[in-house]
PDB file of N, CA and C in Angstrom:
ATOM      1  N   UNK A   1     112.559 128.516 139.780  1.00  0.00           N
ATOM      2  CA  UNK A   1     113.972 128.836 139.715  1.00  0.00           C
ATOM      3  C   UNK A   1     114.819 127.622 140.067  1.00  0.00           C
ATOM      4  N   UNK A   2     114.450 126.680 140.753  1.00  0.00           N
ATOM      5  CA  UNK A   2     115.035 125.786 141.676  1.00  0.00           C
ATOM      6  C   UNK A   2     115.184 124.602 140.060  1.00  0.00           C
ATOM      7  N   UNK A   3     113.987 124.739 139.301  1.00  0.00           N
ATOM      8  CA  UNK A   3     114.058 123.624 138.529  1.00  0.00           C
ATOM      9  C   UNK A   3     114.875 124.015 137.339  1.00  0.00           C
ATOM     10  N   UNK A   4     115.313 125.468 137.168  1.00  0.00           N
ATOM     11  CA  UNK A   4     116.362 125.709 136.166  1.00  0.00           C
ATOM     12  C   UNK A   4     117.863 125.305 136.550  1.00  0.00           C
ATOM     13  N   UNK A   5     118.143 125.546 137.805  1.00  0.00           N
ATOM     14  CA  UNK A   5     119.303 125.323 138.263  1.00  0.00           C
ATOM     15  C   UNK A   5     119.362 123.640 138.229  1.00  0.00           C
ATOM     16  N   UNK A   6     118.630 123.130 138.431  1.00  0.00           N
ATOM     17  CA  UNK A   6     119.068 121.604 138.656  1.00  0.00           C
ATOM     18  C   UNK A   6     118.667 120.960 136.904  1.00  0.00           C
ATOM     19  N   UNK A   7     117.944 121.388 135.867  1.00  0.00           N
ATOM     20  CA  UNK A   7     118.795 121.013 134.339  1.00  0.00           C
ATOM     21  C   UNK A   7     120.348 121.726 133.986  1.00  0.00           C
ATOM     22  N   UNK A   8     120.342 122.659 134.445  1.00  0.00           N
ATOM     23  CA  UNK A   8     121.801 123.124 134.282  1.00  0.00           C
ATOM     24  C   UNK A   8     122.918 122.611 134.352  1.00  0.00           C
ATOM     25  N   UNK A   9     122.473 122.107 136.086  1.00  0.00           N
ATOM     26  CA  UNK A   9     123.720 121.179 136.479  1.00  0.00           C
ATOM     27  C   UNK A   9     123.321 119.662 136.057  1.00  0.00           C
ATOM     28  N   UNK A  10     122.450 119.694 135.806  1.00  0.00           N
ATOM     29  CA  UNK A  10     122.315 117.928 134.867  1.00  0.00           C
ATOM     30  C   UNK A  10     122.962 118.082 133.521  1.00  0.00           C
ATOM     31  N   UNK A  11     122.941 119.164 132.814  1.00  0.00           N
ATOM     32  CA  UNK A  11     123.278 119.193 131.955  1.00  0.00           C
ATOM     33  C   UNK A  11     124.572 119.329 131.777  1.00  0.00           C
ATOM     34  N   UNK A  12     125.382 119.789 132.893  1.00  0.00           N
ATOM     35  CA  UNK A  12     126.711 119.983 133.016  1.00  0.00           C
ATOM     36  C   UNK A  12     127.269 118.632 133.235  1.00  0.00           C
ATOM     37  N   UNK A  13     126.812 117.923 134.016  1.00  0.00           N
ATOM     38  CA  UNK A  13     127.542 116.677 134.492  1.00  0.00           C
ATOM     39  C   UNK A  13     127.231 115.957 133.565  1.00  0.00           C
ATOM     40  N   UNK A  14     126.595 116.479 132.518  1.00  0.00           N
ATOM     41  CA  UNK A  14     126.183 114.887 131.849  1.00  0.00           C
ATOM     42  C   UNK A  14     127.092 115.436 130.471  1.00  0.00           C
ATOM     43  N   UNK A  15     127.081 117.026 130.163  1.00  0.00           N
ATOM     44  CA  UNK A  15     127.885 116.986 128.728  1.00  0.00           C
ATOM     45  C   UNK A  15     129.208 116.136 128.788  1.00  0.00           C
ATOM     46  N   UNK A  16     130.317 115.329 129.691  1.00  0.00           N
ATOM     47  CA  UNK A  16     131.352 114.800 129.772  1.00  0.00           C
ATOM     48  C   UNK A  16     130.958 113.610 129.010  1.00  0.00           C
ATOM     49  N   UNK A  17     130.313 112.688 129.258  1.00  0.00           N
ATOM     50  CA  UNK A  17     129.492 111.736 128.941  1.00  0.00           C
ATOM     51  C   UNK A  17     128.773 111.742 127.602  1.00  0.00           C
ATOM     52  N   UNK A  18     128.581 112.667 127.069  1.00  0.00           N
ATOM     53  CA  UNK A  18     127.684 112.823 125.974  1.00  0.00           C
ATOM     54  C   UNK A  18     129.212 112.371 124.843  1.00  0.00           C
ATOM     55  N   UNK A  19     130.059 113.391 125.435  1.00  0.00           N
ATOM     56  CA  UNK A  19     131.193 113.499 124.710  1.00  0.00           C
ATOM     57  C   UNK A  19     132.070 112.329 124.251  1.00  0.00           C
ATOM     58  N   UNK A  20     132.167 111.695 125.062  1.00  0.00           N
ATOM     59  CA  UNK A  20     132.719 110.641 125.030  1.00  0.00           C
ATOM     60  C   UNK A  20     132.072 109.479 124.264  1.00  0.00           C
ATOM     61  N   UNK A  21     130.406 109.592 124.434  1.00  0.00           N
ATOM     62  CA  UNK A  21     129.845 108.441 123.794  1.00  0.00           C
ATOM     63  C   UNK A  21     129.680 108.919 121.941  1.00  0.00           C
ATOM     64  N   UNK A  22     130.441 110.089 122.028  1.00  0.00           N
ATOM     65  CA  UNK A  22     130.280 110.739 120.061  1.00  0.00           C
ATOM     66  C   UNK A  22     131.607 110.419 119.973  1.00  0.00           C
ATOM     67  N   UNK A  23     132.792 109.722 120.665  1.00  0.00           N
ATOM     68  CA  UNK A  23     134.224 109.778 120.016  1.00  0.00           C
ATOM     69  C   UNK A  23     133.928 108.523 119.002  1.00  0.00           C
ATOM     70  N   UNK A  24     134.434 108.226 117.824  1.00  0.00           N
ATOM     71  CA  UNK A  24     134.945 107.172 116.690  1.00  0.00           C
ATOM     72  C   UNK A  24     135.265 105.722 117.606  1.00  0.00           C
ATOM     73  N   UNK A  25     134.937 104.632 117.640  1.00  0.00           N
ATOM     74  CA  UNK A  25     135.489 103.117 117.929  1.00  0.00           C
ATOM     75  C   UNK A  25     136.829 103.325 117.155  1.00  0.00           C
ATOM     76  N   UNK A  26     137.747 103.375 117.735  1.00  0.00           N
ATOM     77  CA  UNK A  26     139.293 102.522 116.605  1.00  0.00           C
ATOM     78  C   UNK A  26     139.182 102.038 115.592  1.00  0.00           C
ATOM     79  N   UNK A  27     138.102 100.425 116.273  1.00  0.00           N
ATOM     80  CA  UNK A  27     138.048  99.400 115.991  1.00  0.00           C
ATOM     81  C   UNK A  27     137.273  98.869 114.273  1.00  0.00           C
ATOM     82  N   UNK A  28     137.179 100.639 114.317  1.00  0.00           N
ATOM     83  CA  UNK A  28     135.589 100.408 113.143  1.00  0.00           C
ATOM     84  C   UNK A  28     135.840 102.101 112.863  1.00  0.00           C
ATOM     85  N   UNK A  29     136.674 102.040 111.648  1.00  0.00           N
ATOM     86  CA  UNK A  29     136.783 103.375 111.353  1.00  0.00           C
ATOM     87  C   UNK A  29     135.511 103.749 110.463  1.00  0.00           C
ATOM     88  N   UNK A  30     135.859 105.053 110.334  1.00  0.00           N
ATOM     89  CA  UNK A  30     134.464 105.829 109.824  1.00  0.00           C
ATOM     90  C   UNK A  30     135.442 106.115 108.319  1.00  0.00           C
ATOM     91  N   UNK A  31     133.942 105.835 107.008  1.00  0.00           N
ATOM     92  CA  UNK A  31     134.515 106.055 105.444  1.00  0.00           C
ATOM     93  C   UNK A  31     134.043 107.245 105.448  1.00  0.00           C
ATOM     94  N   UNK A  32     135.059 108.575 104.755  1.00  0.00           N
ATOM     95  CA  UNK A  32     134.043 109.294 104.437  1.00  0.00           C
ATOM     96  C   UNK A  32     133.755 109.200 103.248  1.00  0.00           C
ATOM     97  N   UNK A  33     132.463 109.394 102.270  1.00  0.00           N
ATOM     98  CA  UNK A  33     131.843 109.938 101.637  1.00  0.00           C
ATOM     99  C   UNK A  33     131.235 110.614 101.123  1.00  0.00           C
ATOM    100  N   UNK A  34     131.179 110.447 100.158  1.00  0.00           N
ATOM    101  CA  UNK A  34     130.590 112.220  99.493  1.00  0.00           C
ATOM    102  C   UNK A  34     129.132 112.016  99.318  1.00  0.00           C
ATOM    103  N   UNK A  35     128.225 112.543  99.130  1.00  0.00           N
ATOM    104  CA  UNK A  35     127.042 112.541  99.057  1.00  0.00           C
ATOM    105  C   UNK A  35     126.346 111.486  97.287  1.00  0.00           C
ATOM    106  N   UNK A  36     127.217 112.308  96.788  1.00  0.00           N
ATOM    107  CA  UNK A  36     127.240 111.279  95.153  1.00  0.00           C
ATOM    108  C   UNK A  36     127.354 110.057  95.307  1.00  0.00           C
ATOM    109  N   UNK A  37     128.506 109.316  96.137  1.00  0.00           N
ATOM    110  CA  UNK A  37     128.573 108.062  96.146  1.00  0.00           C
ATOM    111  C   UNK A  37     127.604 107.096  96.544  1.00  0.00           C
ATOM    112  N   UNK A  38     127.881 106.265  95.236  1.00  0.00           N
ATOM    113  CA  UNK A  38     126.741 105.139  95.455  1.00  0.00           C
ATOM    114  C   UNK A  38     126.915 103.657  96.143  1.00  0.00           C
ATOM    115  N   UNK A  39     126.946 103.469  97.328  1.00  0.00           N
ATOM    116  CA  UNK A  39     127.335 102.368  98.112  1.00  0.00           C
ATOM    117  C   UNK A  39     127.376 101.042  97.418  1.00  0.00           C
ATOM    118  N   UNK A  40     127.879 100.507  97.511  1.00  0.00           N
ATOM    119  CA  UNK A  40     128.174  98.927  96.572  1.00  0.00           C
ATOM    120  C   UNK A  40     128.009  97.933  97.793  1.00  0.00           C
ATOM    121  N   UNK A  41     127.085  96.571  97.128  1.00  0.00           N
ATOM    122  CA  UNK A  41     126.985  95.535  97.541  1.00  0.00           C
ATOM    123  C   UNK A  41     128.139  94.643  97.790  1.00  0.00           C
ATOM    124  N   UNK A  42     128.141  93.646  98.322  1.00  0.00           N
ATOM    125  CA  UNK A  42     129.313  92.560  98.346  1.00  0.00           C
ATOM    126  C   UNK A  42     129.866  92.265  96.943  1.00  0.00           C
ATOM    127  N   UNK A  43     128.611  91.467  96.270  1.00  0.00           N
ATOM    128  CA  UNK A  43     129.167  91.347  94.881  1.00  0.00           C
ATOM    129  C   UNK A  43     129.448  92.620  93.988  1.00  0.00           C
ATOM    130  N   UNK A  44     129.428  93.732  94.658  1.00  0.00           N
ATOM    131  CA  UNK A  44     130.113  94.852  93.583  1.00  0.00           C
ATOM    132  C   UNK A  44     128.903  95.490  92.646  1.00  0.00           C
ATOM    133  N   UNK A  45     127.644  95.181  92.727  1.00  0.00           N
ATOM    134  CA  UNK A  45     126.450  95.610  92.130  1.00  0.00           C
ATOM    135  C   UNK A  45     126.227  97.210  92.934  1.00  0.00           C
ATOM    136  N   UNK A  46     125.394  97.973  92.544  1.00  0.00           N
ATOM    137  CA  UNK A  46     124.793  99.144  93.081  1.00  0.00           C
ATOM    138  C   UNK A  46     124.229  98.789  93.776  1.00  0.00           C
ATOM    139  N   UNK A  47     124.214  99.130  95.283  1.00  0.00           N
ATOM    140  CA  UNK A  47     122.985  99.623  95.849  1.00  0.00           C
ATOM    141  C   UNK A  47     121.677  99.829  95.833  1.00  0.00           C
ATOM    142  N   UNK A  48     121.793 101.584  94.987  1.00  0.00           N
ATOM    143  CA  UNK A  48     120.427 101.560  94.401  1.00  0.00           C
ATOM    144  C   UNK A  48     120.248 100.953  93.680  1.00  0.00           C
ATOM    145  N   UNK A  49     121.120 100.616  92.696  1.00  0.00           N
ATOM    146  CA  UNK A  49     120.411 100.010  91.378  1.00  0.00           C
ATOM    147  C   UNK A  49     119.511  98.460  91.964  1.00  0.00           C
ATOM    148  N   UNK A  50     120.357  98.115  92.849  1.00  0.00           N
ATOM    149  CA  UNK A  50     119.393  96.692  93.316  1.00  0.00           C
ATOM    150  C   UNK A  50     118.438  96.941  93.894  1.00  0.00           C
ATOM    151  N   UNK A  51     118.100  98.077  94.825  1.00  0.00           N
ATOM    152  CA  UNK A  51     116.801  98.081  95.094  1.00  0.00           C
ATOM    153  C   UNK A  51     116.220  98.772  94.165  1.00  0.00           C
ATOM    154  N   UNK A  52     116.415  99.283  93.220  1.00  0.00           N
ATOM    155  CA  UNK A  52     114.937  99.842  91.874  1.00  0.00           C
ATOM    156  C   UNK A  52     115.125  99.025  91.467  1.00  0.00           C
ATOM    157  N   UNK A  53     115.662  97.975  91.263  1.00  0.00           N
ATOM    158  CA  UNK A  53     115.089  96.415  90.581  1.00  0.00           C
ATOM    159  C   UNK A  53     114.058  96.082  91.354  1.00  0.00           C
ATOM    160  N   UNK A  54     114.689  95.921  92.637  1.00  0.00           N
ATOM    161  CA  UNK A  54     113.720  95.167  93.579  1.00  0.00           C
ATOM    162  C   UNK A  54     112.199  95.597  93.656  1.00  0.00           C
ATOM    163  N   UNK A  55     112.494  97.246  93.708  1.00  0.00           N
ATOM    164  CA  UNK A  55     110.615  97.977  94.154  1.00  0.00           C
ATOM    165  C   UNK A  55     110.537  97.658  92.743  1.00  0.00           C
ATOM    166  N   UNK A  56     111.141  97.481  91.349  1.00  0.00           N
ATOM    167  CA  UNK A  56     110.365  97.526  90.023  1.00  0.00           C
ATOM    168  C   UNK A  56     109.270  96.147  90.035  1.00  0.00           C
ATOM    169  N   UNK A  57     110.006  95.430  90.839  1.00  0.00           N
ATOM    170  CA  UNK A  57     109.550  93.912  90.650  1.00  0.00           C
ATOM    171  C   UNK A  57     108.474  93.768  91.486  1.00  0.00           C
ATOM    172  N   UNK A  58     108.468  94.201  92.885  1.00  0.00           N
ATOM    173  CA  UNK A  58     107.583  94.299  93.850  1.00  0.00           C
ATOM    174  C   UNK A  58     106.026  95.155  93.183  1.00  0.00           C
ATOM    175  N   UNK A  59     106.586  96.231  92.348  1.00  0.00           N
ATOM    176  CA  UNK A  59     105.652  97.091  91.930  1.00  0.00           C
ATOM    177  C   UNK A  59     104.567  96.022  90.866  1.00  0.00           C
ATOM    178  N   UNK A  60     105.406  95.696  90.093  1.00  0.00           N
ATOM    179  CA  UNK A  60     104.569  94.417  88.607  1.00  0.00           C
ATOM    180  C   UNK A  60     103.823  93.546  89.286  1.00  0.00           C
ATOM    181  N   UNK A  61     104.267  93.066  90.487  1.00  0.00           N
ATOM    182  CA  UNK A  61     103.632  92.106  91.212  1.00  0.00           C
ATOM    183  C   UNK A  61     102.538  92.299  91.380  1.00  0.00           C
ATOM    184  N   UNK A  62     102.871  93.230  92.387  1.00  0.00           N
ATOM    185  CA  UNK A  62     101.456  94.040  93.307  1.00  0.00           C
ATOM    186  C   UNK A  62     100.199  94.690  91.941  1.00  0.00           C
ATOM    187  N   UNK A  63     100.920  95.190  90.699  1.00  0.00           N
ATOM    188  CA  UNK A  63     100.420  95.973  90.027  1.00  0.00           C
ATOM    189  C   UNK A  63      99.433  94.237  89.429  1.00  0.00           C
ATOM    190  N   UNK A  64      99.857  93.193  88.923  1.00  0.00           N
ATOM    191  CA  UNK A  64      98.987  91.972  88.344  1.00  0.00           C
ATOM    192  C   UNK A  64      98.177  91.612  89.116  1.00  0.00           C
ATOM    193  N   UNK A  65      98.611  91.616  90.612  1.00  0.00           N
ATOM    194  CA  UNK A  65      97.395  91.638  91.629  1.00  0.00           C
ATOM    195  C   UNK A  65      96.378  92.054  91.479  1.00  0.00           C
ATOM    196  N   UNK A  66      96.606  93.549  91.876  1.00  0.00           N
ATOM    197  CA  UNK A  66      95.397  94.653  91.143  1.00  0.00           C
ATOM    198  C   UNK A  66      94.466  94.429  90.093  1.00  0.00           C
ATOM    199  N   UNK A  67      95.244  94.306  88.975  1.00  0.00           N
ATOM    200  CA  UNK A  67      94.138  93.771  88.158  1.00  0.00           C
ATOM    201  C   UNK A  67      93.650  92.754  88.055  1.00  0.00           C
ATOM    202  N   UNK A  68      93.868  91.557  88.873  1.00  0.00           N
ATOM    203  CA  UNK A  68      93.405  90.515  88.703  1.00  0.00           C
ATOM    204  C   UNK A  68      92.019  90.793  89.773  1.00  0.00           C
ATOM    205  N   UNK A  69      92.606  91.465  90.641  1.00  0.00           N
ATOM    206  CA  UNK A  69      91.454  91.305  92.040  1.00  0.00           C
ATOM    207  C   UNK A  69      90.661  92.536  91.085  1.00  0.00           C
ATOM    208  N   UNK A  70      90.510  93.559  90.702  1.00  0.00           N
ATOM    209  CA  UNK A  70      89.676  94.261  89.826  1.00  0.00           C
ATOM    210  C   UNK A  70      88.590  93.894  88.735  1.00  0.00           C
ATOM    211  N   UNK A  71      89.210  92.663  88.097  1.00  0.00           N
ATOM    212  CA  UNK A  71      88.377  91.992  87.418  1.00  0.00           C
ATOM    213  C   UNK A  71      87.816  90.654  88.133  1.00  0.00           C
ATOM    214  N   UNK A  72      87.777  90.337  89.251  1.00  0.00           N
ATOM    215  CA  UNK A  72      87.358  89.605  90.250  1.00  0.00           C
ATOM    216  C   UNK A  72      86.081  90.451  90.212  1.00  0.00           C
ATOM    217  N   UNK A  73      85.869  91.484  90.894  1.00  0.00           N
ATOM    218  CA  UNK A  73      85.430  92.617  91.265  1.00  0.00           C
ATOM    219  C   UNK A  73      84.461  92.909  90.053  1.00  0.00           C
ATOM    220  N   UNK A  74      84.506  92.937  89.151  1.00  0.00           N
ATOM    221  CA  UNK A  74      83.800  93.678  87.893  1.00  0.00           C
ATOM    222  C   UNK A  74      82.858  92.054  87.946  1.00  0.00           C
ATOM    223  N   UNK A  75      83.414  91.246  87.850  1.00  0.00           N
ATOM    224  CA  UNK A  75      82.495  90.182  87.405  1.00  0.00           C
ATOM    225  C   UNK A  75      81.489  89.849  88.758  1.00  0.00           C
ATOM    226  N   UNK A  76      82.292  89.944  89.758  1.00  0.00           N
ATOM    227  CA  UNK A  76      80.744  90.144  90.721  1.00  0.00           C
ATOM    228  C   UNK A  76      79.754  90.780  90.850  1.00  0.00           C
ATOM    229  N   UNK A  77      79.913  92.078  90.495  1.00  0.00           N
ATOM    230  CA  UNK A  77      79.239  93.440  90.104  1.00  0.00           C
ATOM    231  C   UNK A  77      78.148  92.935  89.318  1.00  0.00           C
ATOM    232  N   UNK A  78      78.501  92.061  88.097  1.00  0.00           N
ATOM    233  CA  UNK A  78      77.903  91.777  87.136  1.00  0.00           C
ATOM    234  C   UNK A  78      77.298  90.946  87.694  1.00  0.00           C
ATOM    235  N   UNK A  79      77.446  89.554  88.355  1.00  0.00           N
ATOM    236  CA  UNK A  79      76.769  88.144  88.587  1.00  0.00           C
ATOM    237  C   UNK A  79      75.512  88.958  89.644  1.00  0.00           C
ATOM    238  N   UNK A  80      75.920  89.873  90.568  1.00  0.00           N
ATOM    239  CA  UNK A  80      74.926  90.437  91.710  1.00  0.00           C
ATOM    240  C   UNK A  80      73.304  90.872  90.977  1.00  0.00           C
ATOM    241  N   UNK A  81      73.406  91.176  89.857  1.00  0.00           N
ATOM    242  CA  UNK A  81      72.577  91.964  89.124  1.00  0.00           C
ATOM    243  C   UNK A  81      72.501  93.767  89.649  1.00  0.00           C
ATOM    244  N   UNK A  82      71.266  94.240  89.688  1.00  0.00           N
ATOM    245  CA  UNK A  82      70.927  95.277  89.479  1.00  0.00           C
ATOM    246  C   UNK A  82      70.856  96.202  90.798  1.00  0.00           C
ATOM    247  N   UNK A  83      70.519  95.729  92.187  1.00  0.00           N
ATOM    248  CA  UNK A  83      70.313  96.553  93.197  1.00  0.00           C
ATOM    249  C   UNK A  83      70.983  95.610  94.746  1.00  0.00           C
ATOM    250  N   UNK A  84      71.888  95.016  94.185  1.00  0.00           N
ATOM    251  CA  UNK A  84      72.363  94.065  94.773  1.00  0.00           C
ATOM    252  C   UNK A  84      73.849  94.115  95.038  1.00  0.00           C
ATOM    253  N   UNK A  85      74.915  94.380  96.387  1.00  0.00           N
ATOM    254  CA  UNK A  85      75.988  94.534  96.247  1.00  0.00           C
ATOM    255  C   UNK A  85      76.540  93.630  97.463  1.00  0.00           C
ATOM    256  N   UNK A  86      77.374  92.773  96.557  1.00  0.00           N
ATOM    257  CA  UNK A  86      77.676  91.223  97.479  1.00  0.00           C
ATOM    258  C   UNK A  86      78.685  92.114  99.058  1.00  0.00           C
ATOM    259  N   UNK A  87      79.188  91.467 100.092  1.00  0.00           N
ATOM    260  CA  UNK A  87      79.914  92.121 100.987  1.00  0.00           C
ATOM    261  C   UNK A  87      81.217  91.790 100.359  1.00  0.00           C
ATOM    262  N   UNK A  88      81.444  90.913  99.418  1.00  0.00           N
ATOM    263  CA  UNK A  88      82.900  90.535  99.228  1.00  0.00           C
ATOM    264  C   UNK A  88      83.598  91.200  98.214  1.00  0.00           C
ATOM    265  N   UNK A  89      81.952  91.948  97.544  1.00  0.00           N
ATOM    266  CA  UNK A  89      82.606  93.344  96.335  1.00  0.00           C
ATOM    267  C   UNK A  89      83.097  94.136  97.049  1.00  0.00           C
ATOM    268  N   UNK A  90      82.573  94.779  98.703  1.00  0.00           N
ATOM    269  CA  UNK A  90      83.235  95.662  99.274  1.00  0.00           C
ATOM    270  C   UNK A  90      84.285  95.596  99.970  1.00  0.00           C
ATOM    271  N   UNK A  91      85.072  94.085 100.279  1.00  0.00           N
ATOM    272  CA  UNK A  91      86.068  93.850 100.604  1.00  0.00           C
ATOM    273  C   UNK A  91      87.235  93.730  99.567  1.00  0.00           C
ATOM    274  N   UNK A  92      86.583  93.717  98.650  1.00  0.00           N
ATOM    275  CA  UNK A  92      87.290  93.859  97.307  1.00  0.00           C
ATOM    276  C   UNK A  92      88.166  95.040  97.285  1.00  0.00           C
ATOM    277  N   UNK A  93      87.450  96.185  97.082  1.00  0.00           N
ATOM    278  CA  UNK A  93      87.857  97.525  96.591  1.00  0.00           C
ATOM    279  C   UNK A  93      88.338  97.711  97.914  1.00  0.00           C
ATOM    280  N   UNK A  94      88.047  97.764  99.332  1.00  0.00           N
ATOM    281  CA  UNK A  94      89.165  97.507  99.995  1.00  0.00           C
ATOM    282  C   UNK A  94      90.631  97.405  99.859  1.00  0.00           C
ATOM    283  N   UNK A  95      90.712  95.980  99.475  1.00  0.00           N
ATOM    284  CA  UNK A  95      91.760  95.494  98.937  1.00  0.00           C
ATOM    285  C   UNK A  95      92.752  96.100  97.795  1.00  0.00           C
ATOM    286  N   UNK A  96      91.778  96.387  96.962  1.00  0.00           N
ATOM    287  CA  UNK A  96      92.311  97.354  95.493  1.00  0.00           C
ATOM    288  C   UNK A  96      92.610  98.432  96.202  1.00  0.00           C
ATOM    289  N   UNK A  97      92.442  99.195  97.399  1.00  0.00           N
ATOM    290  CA  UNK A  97      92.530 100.352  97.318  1.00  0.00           C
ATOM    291  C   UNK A  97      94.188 100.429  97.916  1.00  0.00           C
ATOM    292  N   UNK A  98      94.200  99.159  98.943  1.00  0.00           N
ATOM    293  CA  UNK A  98      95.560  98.941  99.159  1.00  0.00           C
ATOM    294  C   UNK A  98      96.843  98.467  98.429  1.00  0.00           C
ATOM    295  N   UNK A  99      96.604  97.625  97.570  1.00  0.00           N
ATOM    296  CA  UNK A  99      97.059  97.535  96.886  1.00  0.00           C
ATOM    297  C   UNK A  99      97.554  98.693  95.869  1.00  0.00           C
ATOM    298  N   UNK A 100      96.484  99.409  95.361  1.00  0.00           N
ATOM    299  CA  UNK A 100      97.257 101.008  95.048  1.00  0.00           C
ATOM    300  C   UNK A 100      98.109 101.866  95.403  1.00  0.00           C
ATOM    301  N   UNK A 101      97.506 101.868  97.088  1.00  0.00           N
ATOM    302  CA  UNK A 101      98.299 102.664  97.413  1.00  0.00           C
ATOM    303  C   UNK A 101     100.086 102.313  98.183  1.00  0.00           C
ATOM    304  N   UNK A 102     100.284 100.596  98.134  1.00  0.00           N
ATOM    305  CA  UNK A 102     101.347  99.775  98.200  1.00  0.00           C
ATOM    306  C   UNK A 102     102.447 100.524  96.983  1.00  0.00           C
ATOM    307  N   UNK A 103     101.348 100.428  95.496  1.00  0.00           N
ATOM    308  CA  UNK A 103     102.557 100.581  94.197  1.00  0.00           C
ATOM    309  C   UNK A 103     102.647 101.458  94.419  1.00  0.00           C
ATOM    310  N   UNK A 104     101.734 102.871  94.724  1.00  0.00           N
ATOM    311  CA  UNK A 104     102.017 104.291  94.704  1.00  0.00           C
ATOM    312  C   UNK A 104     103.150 104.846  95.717  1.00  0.00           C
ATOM    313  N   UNK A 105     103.116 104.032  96.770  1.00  0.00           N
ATOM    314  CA  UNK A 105     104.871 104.385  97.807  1.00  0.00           C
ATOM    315  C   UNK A 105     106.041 103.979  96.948  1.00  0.00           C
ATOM    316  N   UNK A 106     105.893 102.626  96.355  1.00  0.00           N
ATOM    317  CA  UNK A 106     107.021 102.272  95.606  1.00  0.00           C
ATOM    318  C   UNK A 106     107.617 103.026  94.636  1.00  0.00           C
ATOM    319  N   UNK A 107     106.262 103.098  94.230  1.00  0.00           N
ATOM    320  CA  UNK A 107     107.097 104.355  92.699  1.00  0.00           C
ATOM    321  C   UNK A 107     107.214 105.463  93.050  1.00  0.00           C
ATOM    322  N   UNK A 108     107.045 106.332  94.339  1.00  0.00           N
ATOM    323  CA  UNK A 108     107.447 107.510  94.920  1.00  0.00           C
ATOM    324  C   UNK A 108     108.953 107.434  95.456  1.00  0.00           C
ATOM    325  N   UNK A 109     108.917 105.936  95.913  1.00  0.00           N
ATOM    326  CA  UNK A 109     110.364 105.938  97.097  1.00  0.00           C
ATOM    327  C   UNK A 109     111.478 105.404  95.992  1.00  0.00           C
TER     328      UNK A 109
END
């Protein structure tokens, strides 16, 4: 009982304080916006539109990676022969697997 009464009154003395630290700065008014609006850069470009450039570009990157380190990968497979699996094939697909799953956030987000 003792420990309900004393959040109560913490909570009392402290809502003054809470209050005050949610009022607006003057100094730095608040825009409102609507949910539609699309925030603009300095130079007046989109927002989003600059970053789905950006993840498009990040994505091609990462995505030539992939296949380059994939066919890295295939040709070791091959040079190892038949019952033979180098450690650097398995650091490989490792790698590929991250790399996948890098583009797969991008093109989700």
């Amino acid at each position: 009982m003792d420990h309900t009464r004393r959040a109560t009154l913490l909570s009392l003395a402290a809502a003054p304080l809470i209050a005050n630290a949610q009022e607006e700065d003057p100094r730095f008014p608040r825009v409102p916006r609507t949910p539609d609006e699309d925030p603009r850069l300095p130079n007046g470009k989109s927002q989003k539109n600059a970053m789905a450039k950006q993840n498009h570009e990040e994505a091609l990157k990462d995505a030539e990676e992939l296949v380059t380190t994939a066919q890295q990968l295939q040709d070791e497979i091959k040079k190892a022969g038949s019952y033979v699996v180098p450690v650097e094939s398995l650091k490989k697909t490792e790698e590929i697997e991250k790399l996948a799953r890098r583009i797969r956030g991008r093109l989700k987000g």
